[in-house]
PDB file of N, CA and C in Angstrom:
ATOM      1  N   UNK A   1      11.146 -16.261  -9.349  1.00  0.00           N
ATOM      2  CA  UNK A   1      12.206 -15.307  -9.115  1.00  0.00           C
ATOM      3  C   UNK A   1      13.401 -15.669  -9.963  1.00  0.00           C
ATOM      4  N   UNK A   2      14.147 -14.634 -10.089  1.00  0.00           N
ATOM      5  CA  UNK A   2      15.683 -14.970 -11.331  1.00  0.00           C
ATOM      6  C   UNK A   2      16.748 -15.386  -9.873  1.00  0.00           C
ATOM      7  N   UNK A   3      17.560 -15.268 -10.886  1.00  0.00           N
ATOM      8  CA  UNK A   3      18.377 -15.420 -10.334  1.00  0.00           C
ATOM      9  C   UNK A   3      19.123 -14.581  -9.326  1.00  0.00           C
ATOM     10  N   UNK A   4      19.574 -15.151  -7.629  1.00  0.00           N
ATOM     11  CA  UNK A   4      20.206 -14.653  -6.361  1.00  0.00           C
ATOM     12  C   UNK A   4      19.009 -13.840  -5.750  1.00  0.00           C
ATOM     13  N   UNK A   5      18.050 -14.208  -6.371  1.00  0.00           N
ATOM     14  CA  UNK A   5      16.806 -13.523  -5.230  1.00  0.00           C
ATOM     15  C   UNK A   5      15.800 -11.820  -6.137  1.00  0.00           C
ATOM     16  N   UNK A   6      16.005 -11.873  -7.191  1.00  0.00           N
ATOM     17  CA  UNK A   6      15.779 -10.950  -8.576  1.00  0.00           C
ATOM     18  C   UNK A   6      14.547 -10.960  -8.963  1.00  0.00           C
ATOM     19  N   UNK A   7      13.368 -10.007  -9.177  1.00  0.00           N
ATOM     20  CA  UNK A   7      12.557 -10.555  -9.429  1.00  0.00           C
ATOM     21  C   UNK A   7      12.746 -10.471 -10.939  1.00  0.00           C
ATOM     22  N   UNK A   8      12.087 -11.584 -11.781  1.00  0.00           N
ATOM     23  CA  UNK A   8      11.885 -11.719 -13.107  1.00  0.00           C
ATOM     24  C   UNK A   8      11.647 -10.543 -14.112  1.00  0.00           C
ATOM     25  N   UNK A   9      11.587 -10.446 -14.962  1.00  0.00           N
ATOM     26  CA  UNK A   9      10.741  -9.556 -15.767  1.00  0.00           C
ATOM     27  C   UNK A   9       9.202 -10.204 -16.288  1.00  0.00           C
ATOM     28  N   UNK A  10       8.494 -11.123 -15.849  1.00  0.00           N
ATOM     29  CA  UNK A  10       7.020 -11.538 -15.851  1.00  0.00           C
ATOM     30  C   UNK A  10       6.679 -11.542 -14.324  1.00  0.00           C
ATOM     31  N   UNK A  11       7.349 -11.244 -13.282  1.00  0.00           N
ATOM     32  CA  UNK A  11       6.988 -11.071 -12.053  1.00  0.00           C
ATOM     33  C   UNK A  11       6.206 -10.036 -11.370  1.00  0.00           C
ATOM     34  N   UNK A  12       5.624  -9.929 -10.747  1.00  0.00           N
ATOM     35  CA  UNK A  12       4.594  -8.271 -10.043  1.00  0.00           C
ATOM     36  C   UNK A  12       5.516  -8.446  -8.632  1.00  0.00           C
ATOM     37  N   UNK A  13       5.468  -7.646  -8.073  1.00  0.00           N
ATOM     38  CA  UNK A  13       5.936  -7.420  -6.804  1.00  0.00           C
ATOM     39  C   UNK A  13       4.628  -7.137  -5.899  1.00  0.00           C
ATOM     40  N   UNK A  14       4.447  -7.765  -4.920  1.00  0.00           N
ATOM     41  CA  UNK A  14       3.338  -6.954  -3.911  1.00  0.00           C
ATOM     42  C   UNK A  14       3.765  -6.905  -2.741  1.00  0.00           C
ATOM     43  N   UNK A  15       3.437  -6.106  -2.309  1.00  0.00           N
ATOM     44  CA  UNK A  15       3.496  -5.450  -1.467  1.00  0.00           C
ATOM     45  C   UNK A  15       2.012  -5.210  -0.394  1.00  0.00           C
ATOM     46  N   UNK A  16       2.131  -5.513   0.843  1.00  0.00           N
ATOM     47  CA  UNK A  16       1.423  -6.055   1.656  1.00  0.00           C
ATOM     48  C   UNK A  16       1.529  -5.126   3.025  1.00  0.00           C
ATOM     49  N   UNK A  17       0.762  -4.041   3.532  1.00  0.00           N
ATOM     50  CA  UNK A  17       0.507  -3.173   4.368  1.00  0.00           C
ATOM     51  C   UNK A  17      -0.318  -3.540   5.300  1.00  0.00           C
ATOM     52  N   UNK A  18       0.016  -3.821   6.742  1.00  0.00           N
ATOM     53  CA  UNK A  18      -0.984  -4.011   7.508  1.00  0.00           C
ATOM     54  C   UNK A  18      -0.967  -3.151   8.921  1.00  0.00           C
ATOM     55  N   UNK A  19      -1.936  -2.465   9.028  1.00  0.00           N
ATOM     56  CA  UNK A  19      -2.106  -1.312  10.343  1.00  0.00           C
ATOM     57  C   UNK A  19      -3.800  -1.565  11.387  1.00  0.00           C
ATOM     58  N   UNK A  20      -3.576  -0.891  12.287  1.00  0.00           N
ATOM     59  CA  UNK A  20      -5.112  -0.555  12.815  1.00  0.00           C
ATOM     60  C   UNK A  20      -5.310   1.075  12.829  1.00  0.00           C
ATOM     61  N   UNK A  21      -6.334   1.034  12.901  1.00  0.00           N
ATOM     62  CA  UNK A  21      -6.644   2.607  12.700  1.00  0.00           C
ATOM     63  C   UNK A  21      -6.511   3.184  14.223  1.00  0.00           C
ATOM     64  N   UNK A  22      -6.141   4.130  14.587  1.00  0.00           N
ATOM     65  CA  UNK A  22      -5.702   5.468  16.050  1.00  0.00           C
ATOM     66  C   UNK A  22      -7.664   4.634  16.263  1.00  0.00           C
ATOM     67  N   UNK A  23      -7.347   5.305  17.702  1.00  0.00           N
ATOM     68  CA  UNK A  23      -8.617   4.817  18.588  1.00  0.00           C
ATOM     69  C   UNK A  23      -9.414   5.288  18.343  1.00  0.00           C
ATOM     70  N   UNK A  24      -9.974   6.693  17.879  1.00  0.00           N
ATOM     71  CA  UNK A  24     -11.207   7.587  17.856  1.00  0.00           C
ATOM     72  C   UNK A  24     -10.956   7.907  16.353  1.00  0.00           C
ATOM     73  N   UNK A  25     -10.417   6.811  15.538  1.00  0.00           N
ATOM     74  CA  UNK A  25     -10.583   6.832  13.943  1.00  0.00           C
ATOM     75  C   UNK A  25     -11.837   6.024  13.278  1.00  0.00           C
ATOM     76  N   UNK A  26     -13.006   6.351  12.884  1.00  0.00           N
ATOM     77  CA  UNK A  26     -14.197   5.269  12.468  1.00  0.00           C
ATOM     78  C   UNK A  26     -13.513   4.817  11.170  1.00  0.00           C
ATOM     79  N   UNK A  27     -14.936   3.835  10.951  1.00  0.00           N
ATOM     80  CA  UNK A  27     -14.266   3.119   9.756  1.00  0.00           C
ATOM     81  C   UNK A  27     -14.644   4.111   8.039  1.00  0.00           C
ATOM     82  N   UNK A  28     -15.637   4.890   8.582  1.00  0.00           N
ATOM     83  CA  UNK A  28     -16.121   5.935   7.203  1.00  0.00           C
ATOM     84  C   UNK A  28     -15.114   6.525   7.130  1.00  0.00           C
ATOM     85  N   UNK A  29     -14.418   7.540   8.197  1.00  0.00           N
ATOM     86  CA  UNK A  29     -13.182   8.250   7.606  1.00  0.00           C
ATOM     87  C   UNK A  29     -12.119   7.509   7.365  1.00  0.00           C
ATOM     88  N   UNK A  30     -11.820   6.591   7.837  1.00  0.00           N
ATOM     89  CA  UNK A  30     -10.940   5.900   7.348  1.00  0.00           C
ATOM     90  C   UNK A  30     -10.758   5.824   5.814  1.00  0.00           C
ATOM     91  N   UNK A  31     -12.185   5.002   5.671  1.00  0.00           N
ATOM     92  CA  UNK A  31     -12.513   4.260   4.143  1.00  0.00           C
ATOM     93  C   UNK A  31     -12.394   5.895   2.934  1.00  0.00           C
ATOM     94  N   UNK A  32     -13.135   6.757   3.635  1.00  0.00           N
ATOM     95  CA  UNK A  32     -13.059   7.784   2.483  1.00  0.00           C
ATOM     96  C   UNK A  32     -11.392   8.530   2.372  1.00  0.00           C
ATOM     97  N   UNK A  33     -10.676   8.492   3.490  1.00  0.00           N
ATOM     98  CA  UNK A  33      -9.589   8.842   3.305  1.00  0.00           C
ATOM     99  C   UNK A  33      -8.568   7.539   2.223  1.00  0.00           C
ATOM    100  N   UNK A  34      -9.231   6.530   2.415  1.00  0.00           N
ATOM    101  CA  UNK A  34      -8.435   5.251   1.720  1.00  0.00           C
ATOM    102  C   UNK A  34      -8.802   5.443  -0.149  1.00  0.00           C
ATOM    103  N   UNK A  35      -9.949   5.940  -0.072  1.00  0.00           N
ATOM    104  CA  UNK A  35     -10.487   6.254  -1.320  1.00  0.00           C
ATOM    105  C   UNK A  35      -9.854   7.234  -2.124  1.00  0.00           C
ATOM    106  N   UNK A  36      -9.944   8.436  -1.288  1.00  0.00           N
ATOM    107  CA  UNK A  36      -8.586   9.411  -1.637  1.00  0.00           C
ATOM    108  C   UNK A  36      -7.244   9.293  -1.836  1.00  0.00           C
ATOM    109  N   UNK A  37      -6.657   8.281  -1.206  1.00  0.00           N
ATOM    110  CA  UNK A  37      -5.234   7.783  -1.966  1.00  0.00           C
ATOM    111  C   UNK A  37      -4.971   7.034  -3.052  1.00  0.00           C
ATOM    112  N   UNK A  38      -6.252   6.148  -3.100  1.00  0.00           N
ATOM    113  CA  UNK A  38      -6.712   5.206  -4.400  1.00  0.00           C
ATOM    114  C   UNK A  38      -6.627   5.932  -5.363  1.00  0.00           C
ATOM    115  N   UNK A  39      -7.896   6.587  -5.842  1.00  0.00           N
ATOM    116  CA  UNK A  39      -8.046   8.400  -6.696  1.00  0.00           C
ATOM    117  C   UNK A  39      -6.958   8.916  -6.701  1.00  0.00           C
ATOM    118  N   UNK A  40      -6.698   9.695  -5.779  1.00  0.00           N
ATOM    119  CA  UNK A  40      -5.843  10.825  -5.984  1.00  0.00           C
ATOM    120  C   UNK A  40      -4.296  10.674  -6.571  1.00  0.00           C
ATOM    121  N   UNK A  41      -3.628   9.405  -5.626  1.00  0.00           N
ATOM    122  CA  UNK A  41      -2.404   9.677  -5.386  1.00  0.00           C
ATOM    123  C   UNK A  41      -1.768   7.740  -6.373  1.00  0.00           C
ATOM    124  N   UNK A  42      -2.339   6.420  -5.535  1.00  0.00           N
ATOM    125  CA  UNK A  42      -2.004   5.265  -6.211  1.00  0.00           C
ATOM    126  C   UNK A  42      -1.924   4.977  -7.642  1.00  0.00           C
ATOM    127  N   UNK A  43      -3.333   5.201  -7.958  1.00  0.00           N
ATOM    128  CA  UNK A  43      -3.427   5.008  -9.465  1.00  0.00           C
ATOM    129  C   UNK A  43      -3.335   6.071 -10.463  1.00  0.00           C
ATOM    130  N   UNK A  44      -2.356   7.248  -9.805  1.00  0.00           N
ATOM    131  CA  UNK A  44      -1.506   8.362 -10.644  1.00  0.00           C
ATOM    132  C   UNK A  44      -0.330   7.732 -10.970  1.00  0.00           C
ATOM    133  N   UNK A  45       0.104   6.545  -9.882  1.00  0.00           N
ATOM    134  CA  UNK A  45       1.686   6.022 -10.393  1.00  0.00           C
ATOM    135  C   UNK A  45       2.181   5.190 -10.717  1.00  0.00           C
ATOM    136  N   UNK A  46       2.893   5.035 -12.195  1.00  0.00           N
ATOM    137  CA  UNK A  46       3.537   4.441 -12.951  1.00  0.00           C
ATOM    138  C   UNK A  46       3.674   3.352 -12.467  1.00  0.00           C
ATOM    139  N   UNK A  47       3.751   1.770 -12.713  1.00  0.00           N
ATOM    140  CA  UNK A  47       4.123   0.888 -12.628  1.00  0.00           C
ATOM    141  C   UNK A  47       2.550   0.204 -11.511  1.00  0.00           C
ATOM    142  N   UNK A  48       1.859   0.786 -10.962  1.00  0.00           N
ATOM    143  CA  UNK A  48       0.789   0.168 -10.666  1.00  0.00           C
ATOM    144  C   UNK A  48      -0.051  -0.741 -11.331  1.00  0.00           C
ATOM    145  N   UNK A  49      -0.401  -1.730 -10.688  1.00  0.00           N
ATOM    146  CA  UNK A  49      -1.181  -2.887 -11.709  1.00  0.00           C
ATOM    147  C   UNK A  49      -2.596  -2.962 -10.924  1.00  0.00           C
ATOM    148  N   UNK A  50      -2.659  -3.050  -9.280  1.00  0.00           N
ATOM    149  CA  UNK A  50      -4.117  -2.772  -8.563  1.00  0.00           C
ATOM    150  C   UNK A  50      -3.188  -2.613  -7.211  1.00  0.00           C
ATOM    151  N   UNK A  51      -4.443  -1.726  -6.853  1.00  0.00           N
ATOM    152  CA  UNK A  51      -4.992  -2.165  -5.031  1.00  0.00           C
ATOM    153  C   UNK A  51      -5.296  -2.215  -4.401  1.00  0.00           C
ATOM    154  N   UNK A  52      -5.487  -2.941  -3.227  1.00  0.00           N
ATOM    155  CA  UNK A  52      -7.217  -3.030  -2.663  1.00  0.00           C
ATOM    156  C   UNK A  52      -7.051  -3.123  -0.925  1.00  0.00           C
ATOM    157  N   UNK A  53      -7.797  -3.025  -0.054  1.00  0.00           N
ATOM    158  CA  UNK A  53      -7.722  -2.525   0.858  1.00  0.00           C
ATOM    159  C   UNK A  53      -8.995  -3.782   1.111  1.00  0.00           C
ATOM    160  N   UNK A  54      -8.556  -3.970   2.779  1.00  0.00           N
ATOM    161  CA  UNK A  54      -9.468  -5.590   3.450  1.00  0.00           C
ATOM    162  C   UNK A  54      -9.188  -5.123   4.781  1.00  0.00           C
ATOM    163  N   UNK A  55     -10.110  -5.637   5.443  1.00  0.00           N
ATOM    164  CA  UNK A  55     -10.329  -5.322   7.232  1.00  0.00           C
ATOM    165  C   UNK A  55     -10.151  -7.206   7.772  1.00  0.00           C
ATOM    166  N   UNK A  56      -9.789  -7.396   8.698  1.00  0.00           N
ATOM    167  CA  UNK A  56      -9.800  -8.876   9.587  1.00  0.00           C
ATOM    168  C   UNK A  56     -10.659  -8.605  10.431  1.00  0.00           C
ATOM    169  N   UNK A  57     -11.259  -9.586  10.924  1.00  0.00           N
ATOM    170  CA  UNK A  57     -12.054  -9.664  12.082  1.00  0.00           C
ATOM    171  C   UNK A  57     -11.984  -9.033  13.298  1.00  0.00           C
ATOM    172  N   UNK A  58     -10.255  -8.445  13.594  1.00  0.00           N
ATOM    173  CA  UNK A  58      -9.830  -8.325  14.879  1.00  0.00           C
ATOM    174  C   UNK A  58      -9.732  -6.619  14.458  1.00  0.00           C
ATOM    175  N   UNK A  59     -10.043  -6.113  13.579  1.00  0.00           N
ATOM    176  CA  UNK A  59     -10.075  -4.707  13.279  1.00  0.00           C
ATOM    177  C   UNK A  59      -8.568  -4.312  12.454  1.00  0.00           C
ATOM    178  N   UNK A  60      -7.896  -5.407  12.644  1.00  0.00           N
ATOM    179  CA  UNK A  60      -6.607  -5.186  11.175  1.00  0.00           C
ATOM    180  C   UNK A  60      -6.734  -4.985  10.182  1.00  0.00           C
ATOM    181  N   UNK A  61      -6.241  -4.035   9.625  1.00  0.00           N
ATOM    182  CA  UNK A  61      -6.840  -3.728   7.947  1.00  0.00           C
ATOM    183  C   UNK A  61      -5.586  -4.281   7.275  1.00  0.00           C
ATOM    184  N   UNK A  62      -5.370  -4.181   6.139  1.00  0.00           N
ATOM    185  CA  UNK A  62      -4.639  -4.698   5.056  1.00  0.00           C
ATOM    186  C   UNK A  62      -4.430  -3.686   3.558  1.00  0.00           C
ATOM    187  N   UNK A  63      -3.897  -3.382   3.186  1.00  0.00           N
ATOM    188  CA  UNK A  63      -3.221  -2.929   1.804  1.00  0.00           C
ATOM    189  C   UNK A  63      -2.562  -3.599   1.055  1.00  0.00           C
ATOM    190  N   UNK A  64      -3.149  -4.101  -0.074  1.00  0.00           N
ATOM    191  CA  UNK A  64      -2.212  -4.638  -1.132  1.00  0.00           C
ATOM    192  C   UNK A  64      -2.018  -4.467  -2.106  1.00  0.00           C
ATOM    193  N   UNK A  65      -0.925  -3.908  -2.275  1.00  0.00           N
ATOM    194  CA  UNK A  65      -0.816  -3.293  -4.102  1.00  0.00           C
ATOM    195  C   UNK A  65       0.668  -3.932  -4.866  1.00  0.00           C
ATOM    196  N   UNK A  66      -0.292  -4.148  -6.091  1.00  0.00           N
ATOM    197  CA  UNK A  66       0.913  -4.677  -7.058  1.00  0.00           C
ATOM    198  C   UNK A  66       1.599  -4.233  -7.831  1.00  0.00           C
ATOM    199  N   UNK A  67       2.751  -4.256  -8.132  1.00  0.00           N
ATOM    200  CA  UNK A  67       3.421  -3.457  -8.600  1.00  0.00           C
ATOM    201  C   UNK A  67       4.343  -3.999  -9.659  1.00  0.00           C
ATOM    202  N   UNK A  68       4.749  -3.136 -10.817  1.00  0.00           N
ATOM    203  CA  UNK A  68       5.238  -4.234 -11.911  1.00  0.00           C
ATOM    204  C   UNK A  68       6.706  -4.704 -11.391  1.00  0.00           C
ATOM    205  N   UNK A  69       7.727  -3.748 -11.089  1.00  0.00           N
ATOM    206  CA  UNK A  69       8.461  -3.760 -10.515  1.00  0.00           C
ATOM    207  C   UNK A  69       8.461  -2.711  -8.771  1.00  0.00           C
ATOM    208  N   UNK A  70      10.148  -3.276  -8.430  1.00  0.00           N
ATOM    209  CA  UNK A  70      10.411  -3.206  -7.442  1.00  0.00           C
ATOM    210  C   UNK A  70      10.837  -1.377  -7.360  1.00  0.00           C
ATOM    211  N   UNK A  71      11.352  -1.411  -7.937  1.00  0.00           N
ATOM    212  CA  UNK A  71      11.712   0.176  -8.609  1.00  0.00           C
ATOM    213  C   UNK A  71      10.557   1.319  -8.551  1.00  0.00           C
ATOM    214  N   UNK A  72       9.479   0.675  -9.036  1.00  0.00           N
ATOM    215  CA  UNK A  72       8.294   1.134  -9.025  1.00  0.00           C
ATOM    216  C   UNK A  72       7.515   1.974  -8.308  1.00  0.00           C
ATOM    217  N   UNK A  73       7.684   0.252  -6.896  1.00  0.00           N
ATOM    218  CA  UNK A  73       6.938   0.974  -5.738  1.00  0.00           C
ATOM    219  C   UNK A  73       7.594   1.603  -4.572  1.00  0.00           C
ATOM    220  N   UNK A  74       9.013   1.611  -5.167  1.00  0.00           N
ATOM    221  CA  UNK A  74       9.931   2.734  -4.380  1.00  0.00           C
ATOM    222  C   UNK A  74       9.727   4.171  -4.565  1.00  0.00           C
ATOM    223  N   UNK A  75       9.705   4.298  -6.238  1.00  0.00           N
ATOM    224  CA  UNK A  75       9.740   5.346  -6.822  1.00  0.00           C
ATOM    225  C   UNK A  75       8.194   6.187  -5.792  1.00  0.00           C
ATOM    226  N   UNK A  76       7.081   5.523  -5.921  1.00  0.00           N
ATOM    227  CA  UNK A  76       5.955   5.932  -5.196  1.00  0.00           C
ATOM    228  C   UNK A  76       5.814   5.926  -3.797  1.00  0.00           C
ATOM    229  N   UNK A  77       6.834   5.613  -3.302  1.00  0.00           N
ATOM    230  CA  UNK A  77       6.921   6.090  -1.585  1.00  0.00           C
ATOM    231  C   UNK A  77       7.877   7.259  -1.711  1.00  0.00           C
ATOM    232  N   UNK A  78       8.939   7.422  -2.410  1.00  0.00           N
ATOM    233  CA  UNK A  78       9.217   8.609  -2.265  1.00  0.00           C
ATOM    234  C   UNK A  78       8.427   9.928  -2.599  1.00  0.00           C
ATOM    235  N   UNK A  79       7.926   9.227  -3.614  1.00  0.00           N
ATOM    236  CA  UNK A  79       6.519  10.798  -4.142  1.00  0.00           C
ATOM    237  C   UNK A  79       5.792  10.716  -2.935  1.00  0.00           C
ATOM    238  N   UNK A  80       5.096  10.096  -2.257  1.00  0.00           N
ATOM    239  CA  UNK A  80       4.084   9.780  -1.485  1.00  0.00           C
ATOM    240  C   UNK A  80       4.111  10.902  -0.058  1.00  0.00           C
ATOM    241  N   UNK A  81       5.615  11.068   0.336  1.00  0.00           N
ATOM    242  CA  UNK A  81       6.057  11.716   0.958  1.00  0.00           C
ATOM    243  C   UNK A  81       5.237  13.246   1.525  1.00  0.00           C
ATOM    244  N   UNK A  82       5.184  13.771   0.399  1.00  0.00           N
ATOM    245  CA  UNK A  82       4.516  15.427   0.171  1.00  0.00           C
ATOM    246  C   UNK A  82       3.051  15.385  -0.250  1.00  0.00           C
ATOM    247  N   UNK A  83       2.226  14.278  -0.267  1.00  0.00           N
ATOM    248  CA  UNK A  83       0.879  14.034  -1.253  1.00  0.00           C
ATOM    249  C   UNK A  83      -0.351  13.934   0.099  1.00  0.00           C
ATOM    250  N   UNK A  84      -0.671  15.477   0.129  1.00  0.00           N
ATOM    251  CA  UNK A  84      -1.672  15.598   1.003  1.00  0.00           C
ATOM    252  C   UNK A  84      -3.064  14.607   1.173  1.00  0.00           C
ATOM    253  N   UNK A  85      -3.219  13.572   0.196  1.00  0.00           N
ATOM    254  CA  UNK A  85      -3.789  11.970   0.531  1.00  0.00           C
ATOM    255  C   UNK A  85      -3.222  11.163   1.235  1.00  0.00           C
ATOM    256  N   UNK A  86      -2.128  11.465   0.954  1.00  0.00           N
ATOM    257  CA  UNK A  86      -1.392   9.876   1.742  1.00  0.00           C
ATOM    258  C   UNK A  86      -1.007  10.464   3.252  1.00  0.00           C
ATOM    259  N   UNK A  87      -1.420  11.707   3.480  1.00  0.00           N
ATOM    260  CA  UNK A  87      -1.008  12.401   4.786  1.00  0.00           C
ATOM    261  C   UNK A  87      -2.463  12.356   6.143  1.00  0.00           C
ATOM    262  N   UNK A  88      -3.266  12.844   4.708  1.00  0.00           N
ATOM    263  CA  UNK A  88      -4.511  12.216   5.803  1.00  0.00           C
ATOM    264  C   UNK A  88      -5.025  10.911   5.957  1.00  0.00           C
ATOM    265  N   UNK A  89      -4.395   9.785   5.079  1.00  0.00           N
ATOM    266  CA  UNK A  89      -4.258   8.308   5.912  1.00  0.00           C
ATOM    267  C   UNK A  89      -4.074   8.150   6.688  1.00  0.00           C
ATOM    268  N   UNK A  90      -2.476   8.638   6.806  1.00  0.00           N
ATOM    269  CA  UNK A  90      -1.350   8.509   7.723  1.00  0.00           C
ATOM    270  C   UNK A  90      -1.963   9.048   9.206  1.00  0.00           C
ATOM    271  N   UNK A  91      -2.457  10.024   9.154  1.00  0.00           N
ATOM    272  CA  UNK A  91      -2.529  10.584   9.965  1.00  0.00           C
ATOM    273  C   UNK A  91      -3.749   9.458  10.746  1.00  0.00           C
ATOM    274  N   UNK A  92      -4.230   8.535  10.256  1.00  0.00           N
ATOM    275  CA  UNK A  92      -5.722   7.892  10.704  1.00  0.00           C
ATOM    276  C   UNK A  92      -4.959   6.133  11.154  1.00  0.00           C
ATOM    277  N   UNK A  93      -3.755   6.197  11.171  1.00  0.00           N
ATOM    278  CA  UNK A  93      -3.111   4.498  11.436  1.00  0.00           C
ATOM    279  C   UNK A  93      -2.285   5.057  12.768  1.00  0.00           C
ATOM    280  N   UNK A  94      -2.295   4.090  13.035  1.00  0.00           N
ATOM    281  CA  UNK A  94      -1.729   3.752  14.168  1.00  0.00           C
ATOM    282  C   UNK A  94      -0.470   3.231  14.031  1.00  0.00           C
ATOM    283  N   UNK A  95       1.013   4.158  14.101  1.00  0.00           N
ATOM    284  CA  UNK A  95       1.918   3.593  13.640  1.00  0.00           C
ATOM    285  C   UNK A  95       2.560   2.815  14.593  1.00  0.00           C
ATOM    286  N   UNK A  96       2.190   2.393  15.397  1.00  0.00           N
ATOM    287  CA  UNK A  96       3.117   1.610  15.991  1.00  0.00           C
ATOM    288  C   UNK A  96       2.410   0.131  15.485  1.00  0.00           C
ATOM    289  N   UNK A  97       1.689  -0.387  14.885  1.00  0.00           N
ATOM    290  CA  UNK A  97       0.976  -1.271  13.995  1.00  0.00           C
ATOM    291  C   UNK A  97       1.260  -1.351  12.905  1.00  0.00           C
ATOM    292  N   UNK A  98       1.672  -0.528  12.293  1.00  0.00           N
ATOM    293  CA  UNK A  98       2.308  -0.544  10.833  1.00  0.00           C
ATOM    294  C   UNK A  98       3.196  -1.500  10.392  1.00  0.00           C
ATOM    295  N   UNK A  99       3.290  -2.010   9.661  1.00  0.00           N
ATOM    296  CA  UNK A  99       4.184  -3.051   8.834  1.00  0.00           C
ATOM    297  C   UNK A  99       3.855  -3.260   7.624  1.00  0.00           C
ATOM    298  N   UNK A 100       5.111  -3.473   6.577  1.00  0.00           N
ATOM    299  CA  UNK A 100       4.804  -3.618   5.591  1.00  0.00           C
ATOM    300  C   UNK A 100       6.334  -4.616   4.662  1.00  0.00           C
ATOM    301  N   UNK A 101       5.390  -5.311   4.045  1.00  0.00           N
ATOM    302  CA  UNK A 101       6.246  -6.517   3.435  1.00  0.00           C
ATOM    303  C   UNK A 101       6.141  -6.527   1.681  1.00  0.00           C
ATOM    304  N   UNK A 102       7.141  -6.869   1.227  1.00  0.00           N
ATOM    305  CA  UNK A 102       7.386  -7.553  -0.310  1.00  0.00           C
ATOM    306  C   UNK A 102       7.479  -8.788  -0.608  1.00  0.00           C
ATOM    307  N   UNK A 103       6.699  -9.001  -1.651  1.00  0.00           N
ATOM    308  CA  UNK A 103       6.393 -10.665  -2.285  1.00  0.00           C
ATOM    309  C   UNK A 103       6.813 -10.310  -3.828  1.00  0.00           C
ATOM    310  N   UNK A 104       7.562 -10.973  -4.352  1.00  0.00           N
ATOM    311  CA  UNK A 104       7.467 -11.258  -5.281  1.00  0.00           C
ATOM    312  C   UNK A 104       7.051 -12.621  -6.030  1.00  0.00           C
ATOM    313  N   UNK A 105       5.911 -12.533  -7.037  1.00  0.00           N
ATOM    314  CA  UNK A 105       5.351 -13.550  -8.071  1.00  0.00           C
ATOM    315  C   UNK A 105       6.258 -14.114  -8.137  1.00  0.00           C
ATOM    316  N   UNK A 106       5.802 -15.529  -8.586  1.00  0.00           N
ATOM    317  CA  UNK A 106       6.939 -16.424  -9.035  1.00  0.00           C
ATOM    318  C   UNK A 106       6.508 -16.957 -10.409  1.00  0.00           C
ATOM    319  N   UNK A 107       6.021 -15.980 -10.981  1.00  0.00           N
ATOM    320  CA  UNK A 107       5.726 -16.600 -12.498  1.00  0.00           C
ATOM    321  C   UNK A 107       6.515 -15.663 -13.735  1.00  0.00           C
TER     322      UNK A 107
END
C-alpha cells in the first residue's frame, strides 16, 4: 500500500463477497444465475482482472473479484444497479448474510 492507506499503482484491489442463498434457492439456479453475471454483466467491466465464486462447507458461498483499482469496482456497482443479471442474483441471496470487504495487494 502507498502512502496513508492508498493503494499503489502495482496493487489489485479485491474485493471479497460473502452470502447464503434464500431457503428454497438450489445450488443449479444459483450457479447458472452466477454464470450470468460472470458473462453478461462482470467481465463487460473495465478494470476487471478475474472472478470466481466458492461455496464453504456450512453452505456460505464467496465472491471474489479483482480489481485494478478502487475506482473501478465502484464504477461497477453503480452500473450493476439496473443490470437485469445482477438482479436475478440478488434476488437468490439472502441479504441479511451479505457482506462484503476490500483488500488491497501489497505488491
Amino acid at each position: 500500500m502507498g502512502e496513508q492507506g492508498r493503494v499503489t499503482s502495482a496493487s489489485v484491489l479485491i474485493e471479497v463477497t460473502t452470502f447464503r442463498l434464500e431457503a428454497d434457492t438450489g445450488d443449479d439456479a444459483f450457479l447458472d444465475a452466477d454464470r450470468r453475471v460472470q458473462e453478461e454483466f462482470a467481465y463487460a467491466q473495465p478494470g476487471i482482472v478475474r472472478r470466481t465464486t466458492a461455496r464453504g462447507p456450512d453452505g456460505t458461498w464467496l465472491v471474489s473479484t479483482f480489481w485494478g483499482s478502487v475506482e473501478d469496482a465502484e464504477a461497477a456497482v453503480a452500473r450493476s444497479t439496473d443490470h437485469p443479471a445482477v438482479a436475478s442474483f440478488a434476488a437468490l441471496v439472502e441479504n441479511a448474510s451479505l457482506r462484503t470487504e476490500r483488500f488491497s495487494t501489497l505488491d
